[in-house]
Protein backbone atom coordinates (compact mmCIF):
# COMPACT_ATOMS: atom_id res chain seq x y z
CA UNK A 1 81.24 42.64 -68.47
CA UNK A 2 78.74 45.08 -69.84
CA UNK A 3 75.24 44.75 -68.44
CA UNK A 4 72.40 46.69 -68.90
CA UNK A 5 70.69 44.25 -66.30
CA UNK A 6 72.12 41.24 -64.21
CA UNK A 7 75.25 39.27 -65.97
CA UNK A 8 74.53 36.55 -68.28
CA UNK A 9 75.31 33.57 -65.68
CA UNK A 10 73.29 30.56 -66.04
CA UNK A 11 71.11 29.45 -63.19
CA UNK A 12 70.29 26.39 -61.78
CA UNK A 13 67.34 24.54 -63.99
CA UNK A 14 63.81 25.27 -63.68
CA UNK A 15 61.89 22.72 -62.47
CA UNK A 16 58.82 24.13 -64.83
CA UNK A 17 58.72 24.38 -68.57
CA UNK A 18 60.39 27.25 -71.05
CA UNK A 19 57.54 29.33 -72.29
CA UNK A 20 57.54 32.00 -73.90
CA UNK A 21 60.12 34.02 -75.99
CA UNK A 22 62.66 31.39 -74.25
CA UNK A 23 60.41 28.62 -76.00
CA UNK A 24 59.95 30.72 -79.42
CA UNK A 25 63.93 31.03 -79.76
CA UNK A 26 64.45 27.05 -78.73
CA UNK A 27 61.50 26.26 -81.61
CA UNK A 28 63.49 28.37 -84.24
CA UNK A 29 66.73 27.10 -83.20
CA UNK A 30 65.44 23.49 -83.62
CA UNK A 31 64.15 23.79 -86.60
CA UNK A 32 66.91 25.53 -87.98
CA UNK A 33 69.47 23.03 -87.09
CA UNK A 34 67.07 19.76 -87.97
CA UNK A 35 67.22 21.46 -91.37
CA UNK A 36 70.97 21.39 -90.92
CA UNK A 37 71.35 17.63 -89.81
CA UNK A 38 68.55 16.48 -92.20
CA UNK A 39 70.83 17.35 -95.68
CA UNK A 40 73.41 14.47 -93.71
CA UNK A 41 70.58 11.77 -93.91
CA UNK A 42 72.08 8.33 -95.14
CA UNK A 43 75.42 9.53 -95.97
CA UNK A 44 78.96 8.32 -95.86
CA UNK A 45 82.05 9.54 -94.09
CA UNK A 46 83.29 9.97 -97.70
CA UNK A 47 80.26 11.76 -99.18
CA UNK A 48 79.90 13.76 -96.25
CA UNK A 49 83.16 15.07 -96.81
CA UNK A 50 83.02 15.85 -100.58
CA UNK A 51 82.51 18.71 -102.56
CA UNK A 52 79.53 19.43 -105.00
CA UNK A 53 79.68 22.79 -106.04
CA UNK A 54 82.39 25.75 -106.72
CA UNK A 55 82.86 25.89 -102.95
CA UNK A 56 85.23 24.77 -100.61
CA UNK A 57 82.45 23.95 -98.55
CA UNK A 58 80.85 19.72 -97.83
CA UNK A 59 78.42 18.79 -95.57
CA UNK A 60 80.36 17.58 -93.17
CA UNK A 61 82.30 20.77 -92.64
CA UNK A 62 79.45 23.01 -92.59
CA UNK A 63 78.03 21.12 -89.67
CA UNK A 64 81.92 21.45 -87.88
CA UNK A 65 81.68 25.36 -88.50
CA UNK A 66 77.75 25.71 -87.12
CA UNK A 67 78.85 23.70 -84.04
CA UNK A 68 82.49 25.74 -83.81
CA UNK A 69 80.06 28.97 -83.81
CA UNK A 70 77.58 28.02 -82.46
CA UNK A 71 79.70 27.17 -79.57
CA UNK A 72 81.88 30.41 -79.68
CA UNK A 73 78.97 32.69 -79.22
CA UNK A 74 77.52 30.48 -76.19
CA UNK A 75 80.67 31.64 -74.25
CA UNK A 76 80.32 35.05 -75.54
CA UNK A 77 77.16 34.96 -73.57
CA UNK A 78 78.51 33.74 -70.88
CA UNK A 79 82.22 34.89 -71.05
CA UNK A 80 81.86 38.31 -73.14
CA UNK A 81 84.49 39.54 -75.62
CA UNK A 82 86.95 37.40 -74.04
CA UNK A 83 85.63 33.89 -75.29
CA UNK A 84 86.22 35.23 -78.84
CA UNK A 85 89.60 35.46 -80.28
CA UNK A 86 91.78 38.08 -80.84
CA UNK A 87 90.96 38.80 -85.08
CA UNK A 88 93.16 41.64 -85.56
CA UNK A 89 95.79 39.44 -84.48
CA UNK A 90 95.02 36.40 -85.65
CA UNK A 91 98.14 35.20 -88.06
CA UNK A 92 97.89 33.22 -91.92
CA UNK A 93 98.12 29.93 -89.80
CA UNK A 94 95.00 31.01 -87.55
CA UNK A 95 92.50 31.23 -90.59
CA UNK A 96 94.32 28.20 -92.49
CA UNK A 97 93.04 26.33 -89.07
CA UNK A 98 89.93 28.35 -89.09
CA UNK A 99 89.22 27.04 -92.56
CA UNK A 100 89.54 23.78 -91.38
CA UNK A 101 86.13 23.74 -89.60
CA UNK A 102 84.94 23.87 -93.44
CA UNK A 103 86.04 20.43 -94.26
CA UNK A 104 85.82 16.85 -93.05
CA UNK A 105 89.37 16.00 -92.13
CA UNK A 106 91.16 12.56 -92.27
CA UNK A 107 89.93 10.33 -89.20
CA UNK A 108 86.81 12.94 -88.64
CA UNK A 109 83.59 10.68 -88.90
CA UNK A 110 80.34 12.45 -89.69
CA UNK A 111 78.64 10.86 -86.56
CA UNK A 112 81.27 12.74 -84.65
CA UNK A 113 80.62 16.05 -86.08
CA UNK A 114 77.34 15.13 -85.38
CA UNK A 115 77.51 14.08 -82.00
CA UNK A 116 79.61 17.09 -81.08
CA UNK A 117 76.85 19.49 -83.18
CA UNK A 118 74.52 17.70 -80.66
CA UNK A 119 76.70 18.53 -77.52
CA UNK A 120 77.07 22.20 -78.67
CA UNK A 121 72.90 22.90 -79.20
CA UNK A 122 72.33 20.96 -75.62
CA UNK A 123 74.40 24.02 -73.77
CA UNK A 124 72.81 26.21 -75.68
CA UNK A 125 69.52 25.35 -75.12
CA UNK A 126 70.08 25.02 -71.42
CA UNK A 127 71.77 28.87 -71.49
CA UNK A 128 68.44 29.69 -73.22
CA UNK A 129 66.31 28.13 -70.50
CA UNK A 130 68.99 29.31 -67.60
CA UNK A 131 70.14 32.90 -67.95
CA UNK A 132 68.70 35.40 -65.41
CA UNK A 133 68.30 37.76 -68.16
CA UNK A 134 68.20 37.77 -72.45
CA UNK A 135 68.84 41.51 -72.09
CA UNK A 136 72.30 40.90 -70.45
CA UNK A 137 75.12 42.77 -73.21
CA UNK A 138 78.22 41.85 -73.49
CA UNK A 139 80.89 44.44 -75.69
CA UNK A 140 81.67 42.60 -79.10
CA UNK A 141 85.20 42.11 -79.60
CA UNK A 142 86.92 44.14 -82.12
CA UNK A 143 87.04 43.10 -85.55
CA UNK A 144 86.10 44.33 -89.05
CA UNK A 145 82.98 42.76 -89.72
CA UNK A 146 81.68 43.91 -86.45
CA UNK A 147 80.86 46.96 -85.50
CA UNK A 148 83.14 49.75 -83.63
CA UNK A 149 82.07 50.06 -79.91
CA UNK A 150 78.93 47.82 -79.96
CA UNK A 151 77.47 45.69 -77.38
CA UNK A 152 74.87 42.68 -77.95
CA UNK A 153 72.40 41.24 -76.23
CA UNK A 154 71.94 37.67 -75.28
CA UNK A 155 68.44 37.60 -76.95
CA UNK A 156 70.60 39.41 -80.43
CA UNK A 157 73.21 36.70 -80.12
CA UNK A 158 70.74 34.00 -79.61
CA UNK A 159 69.18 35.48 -83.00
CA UNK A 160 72.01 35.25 -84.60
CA UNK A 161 72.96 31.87 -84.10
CA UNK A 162 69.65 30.89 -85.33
CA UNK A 163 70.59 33.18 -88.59
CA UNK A 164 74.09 31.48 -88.87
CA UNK A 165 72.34 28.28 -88.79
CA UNK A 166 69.61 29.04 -91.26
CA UNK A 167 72.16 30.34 -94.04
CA UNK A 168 74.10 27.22 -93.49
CA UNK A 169 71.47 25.07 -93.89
CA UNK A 170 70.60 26.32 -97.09
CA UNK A 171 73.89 26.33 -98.20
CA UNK A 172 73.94 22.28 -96.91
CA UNK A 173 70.75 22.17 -99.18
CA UNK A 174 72.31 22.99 -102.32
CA UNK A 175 75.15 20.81 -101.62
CA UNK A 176 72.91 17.72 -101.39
CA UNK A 177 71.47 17.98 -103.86
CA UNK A 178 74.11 18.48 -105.94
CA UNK A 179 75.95 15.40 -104.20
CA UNK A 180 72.44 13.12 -105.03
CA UNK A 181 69.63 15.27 -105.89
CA UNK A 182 67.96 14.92 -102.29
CA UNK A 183 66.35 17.64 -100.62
CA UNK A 184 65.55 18.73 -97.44
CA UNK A 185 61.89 20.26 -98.50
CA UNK A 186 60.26 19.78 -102.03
């Protein structure tokens, strides 16, 4: 691992309250993914699962794929490069069952994908209240949309999972409202 201060290892719990930046990035990540659940309010399995628009993405899927990432870069955190998988190697089959976080498959429930969305945020709020150090960098993996040589900070991953989640939640937006006309804000 890469540090340019102590490793990203969670501690033990503090007994006293997240302030600060800590508390700024769990507010944004909150209200980024309550944005996220909210466009899932009242629905089926079925319509949960369906698509409204052009897209291959539904509802459902988009909250499988903010958990799946969500979770991924939570062990980058903690694991570095090595939590991530190998995408230079990864085969047609690997991104056919990549693109299978997009959709609700059969005997997937949306209160599942929910419930597992809701495992995924508790870790990462506790790894936001718990590591020694949001400066801790880790060495991204290789891969083309990243780039060569870089490392990233807890605090820059944390940032971008609260990106990732805010561009998915508008995209879950659109696609209720095309699947009812409901909104999330308006």
């Amino acid at each position: 691992m890469t540090t340019t201060s102590t490793p990203a290892t969670p501690t033990t719990p503090a007994a006293t309250p997240v302030t600060g930046e800590r508390a700024d990035l769990l507010v944004a990540l909150e209200k980024q993914r309550h944005f996220l659940r909210f466009t899932t309010r009242d629905l089926t399995d079925e319509q949960a699962g369906l698509r409204t628009t052009a897209s291959e993405l539904c509802l459902g899927g988009l909250v499988k794929h903010v958990s799946s990432v969500e979770r991924l870069w939570a062990d980058f955190i903690v694991e570095g490069a090595s939590a991530m998988p190998d995408f230079s190697a990864m085969t047609e089959a690997d991104f056919a069952r990549r693109a299978d976080e997009f959709r609700m498959l059969p005997g997937e429930t949306l209160a599942g994908v929910l419930a597992e969305y809701a495992e995924v945020t508790r870790r990462t709020d506790e790894l936001v209240a718990t590591l020694p150090d949001l400066n801790a960098t880790q060495a991204l993996p290789k891969a083309p949309w990243f780039e060569a040589d870089a490392e990233w900070s807890a605090r820059r991953v944390l940032l971008h999972i609260v990106a990732e989640t805010a561009q998915h939640a508008g995209h879950a937006d659109i696609i209720r409202e095309a699947l009812d006309g409901a909104k999330s804000m308006g």
